[in-house]
C-alpha atoms as a PDB file:
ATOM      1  CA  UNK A   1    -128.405-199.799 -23.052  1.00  0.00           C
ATOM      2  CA  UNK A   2    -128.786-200.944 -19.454  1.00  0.00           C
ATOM      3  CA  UNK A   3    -125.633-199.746 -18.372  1.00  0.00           C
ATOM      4  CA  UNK A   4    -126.938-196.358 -18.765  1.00  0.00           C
ATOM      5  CA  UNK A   5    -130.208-196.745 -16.354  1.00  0.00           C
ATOM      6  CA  UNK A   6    -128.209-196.457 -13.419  1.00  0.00           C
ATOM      7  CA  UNK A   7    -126.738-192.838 -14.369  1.00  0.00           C
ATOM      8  CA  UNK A   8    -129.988-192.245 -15.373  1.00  0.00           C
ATOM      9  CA  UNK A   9    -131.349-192.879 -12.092  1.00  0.00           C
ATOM     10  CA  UNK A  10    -128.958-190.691 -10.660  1.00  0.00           C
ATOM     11  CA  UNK A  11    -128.818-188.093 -13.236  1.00  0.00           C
ATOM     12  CA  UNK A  12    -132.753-187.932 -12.333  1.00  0.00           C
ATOM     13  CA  UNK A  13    -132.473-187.842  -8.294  1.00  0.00           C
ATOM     14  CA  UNK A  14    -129.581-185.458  -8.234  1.00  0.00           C
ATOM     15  CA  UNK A  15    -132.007-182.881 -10.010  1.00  0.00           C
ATOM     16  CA  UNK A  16    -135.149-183.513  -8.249  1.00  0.00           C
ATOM     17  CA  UNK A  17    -134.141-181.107  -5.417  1.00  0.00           C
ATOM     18  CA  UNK A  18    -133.627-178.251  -8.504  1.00  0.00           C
ATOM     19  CA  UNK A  19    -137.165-179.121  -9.884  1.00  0.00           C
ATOM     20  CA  UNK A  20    -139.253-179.142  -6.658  1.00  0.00           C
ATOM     21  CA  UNK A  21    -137.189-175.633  -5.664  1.00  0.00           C
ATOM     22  CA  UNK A  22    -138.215-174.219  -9.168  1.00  0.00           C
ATOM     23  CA  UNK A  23    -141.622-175.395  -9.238  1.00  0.00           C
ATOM     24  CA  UNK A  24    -141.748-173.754  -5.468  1.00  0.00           C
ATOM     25  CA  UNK A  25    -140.300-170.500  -7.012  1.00  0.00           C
ATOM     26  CA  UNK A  26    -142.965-170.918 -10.029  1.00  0.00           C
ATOM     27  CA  UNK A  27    -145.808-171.139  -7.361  1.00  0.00           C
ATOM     28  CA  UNK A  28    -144.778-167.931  -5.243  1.00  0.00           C
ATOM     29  CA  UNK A  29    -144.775-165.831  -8.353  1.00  0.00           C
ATOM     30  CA  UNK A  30    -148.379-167.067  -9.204  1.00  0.00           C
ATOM     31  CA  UNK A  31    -149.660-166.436  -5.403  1.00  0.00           C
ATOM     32  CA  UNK A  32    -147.965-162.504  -6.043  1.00  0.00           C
ATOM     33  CA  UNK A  33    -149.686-162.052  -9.147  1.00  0.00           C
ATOM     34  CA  UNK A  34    -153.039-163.175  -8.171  1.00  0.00           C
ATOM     35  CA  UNK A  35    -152.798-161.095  -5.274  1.00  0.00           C
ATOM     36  CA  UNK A  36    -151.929-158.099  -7.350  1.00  0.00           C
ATOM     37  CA  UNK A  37    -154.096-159.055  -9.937  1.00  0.00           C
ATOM     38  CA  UNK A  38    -157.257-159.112  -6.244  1.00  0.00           C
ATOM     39  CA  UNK A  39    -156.002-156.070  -5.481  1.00  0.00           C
ATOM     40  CA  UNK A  40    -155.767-153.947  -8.798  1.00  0.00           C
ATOM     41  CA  UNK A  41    -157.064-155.508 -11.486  1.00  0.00           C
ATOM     42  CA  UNK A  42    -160.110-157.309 -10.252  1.00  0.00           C
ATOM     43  CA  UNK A  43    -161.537-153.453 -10.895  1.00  0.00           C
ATOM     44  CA  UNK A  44    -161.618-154.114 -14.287  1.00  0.00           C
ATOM     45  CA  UNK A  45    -160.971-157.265 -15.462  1.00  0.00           C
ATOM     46  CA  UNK A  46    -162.105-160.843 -14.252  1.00  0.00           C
ATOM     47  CA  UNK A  47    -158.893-162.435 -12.616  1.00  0.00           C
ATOM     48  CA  UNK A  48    -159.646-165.883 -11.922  1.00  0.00           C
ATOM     49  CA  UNK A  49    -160.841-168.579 -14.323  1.00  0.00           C
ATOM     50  CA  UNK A  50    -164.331-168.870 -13.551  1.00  0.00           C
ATOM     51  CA  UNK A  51    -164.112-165.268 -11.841  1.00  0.00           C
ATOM     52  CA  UNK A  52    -167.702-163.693 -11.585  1.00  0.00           C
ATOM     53  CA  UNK A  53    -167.926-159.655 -10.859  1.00  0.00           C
ATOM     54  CA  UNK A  54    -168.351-156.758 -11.782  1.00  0.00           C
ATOM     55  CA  UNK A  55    -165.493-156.200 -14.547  1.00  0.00           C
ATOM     56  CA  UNK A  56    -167.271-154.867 -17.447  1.00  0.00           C
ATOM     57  CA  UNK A  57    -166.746-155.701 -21.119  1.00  0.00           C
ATOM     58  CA  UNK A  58    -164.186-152.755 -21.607  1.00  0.00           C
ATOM     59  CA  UNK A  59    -161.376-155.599 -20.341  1.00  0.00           C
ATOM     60  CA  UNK A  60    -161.231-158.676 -21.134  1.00  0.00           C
ATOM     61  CA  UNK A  61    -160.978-161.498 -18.890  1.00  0.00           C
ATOM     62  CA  UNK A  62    -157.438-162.631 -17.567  1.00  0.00           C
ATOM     63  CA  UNK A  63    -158.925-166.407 -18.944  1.00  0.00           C
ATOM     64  CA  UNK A  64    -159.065-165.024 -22.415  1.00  0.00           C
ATOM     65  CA  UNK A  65    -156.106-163.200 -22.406  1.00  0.00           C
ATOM     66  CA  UNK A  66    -154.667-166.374 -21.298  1.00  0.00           C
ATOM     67  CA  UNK A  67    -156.188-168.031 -23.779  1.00  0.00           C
ATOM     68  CA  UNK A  68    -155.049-166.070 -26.552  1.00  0.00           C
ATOM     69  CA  UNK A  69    -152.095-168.076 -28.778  1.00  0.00           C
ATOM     70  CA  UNK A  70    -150.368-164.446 -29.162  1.00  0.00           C
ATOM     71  CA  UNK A  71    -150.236-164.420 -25.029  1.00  0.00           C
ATOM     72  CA  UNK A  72    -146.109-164.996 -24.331  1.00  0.00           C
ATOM     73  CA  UNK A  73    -144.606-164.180 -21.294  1.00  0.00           C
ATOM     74  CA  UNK A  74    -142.424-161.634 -23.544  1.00  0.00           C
ATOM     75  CA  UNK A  75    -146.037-159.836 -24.894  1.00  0.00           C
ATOM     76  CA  UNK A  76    -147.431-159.744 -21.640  1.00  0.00           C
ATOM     77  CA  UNK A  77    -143.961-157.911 -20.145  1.00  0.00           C
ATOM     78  CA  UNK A  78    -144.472-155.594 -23.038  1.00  0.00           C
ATOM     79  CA  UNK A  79    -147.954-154.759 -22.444  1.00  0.00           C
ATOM     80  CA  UNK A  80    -147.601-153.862 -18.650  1.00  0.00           C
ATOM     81  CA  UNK A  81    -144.385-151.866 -19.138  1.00  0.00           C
ATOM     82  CA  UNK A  82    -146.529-150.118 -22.084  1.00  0.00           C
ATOM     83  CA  UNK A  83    -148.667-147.449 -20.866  1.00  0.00           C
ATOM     84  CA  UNK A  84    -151.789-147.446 -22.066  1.00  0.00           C
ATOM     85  CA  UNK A  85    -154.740-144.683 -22.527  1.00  0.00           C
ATOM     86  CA  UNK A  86    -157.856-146.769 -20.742  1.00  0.00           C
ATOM     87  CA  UNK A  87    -155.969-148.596 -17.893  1.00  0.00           C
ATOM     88  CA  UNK A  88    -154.010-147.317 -15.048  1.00  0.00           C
ATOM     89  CA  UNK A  89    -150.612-146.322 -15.019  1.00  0.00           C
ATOM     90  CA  UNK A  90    -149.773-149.127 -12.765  1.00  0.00           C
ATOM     91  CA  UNK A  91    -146.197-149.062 -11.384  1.00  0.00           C
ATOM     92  CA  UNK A  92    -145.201-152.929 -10.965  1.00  0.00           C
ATOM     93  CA  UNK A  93    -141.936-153.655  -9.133  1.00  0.00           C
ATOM     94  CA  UNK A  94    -140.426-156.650 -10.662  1.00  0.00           C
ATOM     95  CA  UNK A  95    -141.408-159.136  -8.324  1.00  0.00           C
ATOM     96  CA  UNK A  96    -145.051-157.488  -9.329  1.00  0.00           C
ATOM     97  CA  UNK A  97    -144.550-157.999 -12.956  1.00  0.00           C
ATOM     98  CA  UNK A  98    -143.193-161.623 -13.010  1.00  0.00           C
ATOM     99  CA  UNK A  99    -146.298-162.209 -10.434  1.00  0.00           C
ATOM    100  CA  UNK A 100    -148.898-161.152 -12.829  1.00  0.00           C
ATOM    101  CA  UNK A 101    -147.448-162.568 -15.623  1.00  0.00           C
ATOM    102  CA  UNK A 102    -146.750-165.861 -14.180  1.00  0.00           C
ATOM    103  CA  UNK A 103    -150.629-165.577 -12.786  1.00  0.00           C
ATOM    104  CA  UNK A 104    -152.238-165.065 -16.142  1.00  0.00           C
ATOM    105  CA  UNK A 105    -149.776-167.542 -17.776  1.00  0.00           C
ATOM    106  CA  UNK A 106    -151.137-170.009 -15.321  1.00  0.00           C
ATOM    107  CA  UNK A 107    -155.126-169.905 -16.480  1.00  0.00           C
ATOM    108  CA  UNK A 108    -154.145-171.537 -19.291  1.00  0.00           C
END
């Protein structure tokens, strides 16, 4: 069993620079989709976790949404790609949608 703790060790470093890049990847996303979420949907929703404002009940909280054990990253594509009668017609690019998804994901 020790013999294997040194390709461990290695097997670990050599994929440290692949985790930080990815978590550094993860992190951008979240920065664009809380911006987009500031700029767009702080009209109607609460964005932030402990968000205060003047969303009204109509929509609910980003946090609950979050919250919700039916809230996948799949769903939450499907929603914003699915227009929908009381909230904007919002045009996300792609870097927009994997923003707010990653965003909401994130209050979790």
């Amino acid at each position: 069993m020790h013999r294997f703790i040194p390709a461990l060790i290695v097997l670990t470093a050599a994929m440290a620079p692949w985790t930080e890049a990815r978590a550094q990847a993860q992190a951008e996303r979240i920065a664009v989709g809380r911006t987009v979420a500031e700029s767009w949907c702080a009209n109607c929703h609460l964005v932030g976790r402990r968000a205060q404002g003047p969303a009204g009940d109509a929509a609910p909280p980003f946090a609950a949404v979050a919250a919700l054990p039916s809230t996948t990253e799949m769903s939450l594509r499907a929603f914003l790609r699915t227009p929908h009668s009381r909230m904007p017609d919002y045009q996300l690019s792609q870097n927009e949608l994997d923003g707010v998804v990653a965003y909401i994901l994130s209050l979790r």
